[in-house]
Each structure stands twice: as C-alpha cells, then as structure tokens.
N, C-alpha and C. Protein backbone atom coordinates (compact mmCIF):
# COMPACT_ATOMS: atom_id res chain seq x y z
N UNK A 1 -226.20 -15.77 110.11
CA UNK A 1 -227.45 -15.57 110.82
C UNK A 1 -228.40 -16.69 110.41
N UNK A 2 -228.83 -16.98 111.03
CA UNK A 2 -230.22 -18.59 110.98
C UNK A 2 -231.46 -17.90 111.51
N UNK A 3 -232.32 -18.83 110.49
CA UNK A 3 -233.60 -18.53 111.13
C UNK A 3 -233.85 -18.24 112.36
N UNK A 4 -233.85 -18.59 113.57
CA UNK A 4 -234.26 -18.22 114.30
C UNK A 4 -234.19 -16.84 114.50
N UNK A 5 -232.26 -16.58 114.47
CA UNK A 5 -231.95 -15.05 114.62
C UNK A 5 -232.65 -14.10 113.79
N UNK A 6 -233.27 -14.64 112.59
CA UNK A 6 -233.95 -13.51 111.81
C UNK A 6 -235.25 -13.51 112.37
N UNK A 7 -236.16 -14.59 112.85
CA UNK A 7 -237.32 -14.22 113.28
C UNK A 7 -237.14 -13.83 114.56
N UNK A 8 -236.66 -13.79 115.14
CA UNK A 8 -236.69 -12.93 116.19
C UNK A 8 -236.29 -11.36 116.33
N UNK A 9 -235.50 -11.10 115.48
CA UNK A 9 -235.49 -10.10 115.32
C UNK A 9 -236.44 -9.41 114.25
N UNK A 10 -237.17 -9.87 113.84
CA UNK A 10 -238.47 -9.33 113.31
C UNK A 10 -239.47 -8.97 114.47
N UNK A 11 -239.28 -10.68 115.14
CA UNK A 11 -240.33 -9.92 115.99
C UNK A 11 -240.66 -9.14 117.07
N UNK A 12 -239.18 -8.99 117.68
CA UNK A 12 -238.59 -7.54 118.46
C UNK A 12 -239.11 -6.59 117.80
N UNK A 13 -238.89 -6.47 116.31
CA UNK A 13 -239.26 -5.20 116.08
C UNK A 13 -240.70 -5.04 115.54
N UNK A 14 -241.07 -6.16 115.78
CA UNK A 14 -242.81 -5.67 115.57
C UNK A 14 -243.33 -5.43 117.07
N UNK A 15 -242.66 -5.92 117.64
CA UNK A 15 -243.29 -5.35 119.43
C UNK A 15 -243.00 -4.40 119.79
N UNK A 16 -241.84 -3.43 119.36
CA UNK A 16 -241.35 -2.06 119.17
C UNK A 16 -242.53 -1.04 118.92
N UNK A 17 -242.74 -1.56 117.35
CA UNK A 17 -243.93 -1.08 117.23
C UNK A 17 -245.19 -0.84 116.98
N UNK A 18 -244.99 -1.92 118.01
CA UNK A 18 -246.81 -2.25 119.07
C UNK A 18 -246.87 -1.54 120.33
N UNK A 19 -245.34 -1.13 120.54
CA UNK A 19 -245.46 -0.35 121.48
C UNK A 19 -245.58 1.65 121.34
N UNK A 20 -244.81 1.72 120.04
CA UNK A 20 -244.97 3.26 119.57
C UNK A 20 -246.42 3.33 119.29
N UNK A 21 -246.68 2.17 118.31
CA UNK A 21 -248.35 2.90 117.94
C UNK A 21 -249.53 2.78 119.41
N UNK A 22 -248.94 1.74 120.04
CA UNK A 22 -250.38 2.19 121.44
C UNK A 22 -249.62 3.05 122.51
N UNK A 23 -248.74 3.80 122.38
CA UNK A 23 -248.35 5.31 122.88
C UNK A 23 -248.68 6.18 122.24
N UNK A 24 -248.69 6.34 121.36
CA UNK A 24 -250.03 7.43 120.09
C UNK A 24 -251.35 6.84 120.34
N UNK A 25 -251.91 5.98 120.30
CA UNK A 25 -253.39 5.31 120.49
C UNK A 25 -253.59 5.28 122.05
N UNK A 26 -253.02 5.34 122.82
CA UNK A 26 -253.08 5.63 124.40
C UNK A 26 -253.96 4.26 124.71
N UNK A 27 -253.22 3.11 124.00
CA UNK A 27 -253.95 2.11 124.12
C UNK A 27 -252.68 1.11 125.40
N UNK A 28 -252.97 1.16 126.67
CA UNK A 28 -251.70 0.21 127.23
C UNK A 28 -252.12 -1.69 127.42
N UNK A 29 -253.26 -2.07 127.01
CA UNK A 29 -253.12 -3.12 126.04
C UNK A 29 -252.17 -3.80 124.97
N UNK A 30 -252.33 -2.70 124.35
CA UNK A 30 -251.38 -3.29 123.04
C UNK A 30 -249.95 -3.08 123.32
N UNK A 31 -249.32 -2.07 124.24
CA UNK A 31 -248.35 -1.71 124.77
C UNK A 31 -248.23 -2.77 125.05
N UNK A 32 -248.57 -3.68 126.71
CA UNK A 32 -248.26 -5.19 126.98
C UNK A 32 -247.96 -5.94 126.00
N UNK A 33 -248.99 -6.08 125.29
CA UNK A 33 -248.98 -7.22 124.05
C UNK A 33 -246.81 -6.83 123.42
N UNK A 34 -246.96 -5.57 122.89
CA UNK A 34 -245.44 -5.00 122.33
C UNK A 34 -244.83 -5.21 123.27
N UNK A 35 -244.29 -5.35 124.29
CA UNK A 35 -243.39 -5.55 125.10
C UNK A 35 -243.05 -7.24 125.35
N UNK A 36 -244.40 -7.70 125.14
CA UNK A 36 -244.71 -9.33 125.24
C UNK A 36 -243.60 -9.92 123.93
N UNK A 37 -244.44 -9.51 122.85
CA UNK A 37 -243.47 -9.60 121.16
C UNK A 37 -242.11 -9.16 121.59
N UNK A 38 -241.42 -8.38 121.76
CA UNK A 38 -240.28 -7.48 121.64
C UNK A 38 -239.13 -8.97 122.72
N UNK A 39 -239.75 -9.26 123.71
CA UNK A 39 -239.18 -10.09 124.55
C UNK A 39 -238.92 -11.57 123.83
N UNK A 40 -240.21 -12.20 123.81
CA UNK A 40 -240.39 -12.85 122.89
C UNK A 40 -239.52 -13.66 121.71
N UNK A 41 -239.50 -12.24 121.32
CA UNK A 41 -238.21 -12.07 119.63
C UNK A 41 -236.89 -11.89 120.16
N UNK A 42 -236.96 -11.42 121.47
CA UNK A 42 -235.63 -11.27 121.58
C UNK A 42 -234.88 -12.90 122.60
N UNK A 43 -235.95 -13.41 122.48
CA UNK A 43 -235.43 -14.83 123.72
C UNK A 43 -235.28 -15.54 121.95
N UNK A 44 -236.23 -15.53 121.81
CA UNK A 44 -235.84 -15.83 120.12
C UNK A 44 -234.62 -16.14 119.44
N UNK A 45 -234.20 -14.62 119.02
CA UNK A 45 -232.94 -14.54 118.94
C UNK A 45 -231.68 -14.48 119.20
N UNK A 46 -231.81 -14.94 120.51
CA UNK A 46 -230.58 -15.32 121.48
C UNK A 46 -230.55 -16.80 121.68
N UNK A 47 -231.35 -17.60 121.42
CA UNK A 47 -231.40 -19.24 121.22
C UNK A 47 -230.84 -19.28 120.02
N UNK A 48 -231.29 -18.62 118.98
CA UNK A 48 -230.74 -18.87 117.92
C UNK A 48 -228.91 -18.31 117.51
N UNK A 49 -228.65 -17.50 118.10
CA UNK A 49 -226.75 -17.34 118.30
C UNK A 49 -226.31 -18.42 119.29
N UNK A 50 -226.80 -18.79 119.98
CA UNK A 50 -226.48 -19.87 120.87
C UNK A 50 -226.52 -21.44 120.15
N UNK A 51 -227.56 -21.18 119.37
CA UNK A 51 -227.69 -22.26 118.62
C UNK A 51 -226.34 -22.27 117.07
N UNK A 52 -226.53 -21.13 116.65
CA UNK A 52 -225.13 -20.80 115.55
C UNK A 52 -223.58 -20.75 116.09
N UNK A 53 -223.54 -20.90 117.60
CA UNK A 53 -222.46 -20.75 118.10
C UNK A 53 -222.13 -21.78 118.75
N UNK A 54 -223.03 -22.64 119.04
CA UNK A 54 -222.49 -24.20 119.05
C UNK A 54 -222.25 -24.95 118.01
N UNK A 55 -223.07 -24.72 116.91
CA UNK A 55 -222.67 -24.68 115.84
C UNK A 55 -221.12 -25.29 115.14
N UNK A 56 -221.10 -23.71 115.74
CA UNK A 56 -219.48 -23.12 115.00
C UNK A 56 -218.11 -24.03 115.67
N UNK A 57 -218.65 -24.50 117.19
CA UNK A 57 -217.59 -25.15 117.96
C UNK A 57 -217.93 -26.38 117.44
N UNK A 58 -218.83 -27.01 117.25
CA UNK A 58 -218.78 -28.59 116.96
C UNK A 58 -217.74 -28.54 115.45
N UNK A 59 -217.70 -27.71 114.63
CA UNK A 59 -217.17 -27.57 113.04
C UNK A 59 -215.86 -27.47 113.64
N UNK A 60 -215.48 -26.65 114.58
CA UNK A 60 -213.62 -26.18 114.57
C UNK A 60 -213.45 -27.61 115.42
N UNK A 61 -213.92 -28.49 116.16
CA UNK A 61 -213.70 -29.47 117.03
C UNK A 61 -213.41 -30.69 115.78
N UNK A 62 -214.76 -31.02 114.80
CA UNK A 62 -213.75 -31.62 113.87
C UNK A 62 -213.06 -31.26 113.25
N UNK A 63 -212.70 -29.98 112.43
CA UNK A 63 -212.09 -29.41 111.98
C UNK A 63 -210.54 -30.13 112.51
N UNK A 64 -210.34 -29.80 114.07
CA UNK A 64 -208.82 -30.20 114.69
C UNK A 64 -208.74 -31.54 114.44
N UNK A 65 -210.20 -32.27 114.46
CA UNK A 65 -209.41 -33.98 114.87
C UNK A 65 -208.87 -34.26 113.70
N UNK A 66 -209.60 -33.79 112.55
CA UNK A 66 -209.04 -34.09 111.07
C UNK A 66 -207.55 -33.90 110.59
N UNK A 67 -206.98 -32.55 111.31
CA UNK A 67 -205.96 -32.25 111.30
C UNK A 67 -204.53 -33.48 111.85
C-alpha cells in the first residue's frame, strides 16, 4: 500500500463521517461537504493502486529481460 492508497482511504473515511455526524446534526451542508471527501479519497485511492500496479509490471518486465 503507498501513500496515496493510505490517504485516501483516510479520507473516505473522514467523509463517511461527515456524513453520519450531519445526519444526527440535520446539517445537509456538511453531508455534501462528506460525500465531496468520501469521493475525493476514494479517486485518491484508486490512482494510487493504479499507480502500485504499474508499478509492479514495470519490476516483473525487468525482472524477465534480466532473465
């Protein structure tokens, strides 16, 4: 897991709950805002497996030529 994948998945889950606490606070402001974060973190952390998973192919690609 790489940075990115970890901050994003932090910040999914702080927009989670930005969204529980302004459904108790009947605030749909902050709801947007949590849904905004949650997306956010989650485009986040899908650049970042994309980014660890090209990664991984450039390593097995030399990996073979070496062979």
């Amino acid at each position: 897991m790489n940075r990115d994948e970890l901050e994003g998945k932090a910040q999914a889950l702080k927009g989670q709950a930005k969204q529980v606490a302004a459904h108790l606070m009947n605030t749909p402001a902050l709801h947007d805002e949590g849904v905004a974060d949650e997306v956010a973190g989650e485009t986040q952390e899908a650049a970042g497996l994309i980014r660890r998973k090209v990664g991984q192919a450039i390593e097995d690609v030399g990996r073979a030529i070496k062979k």
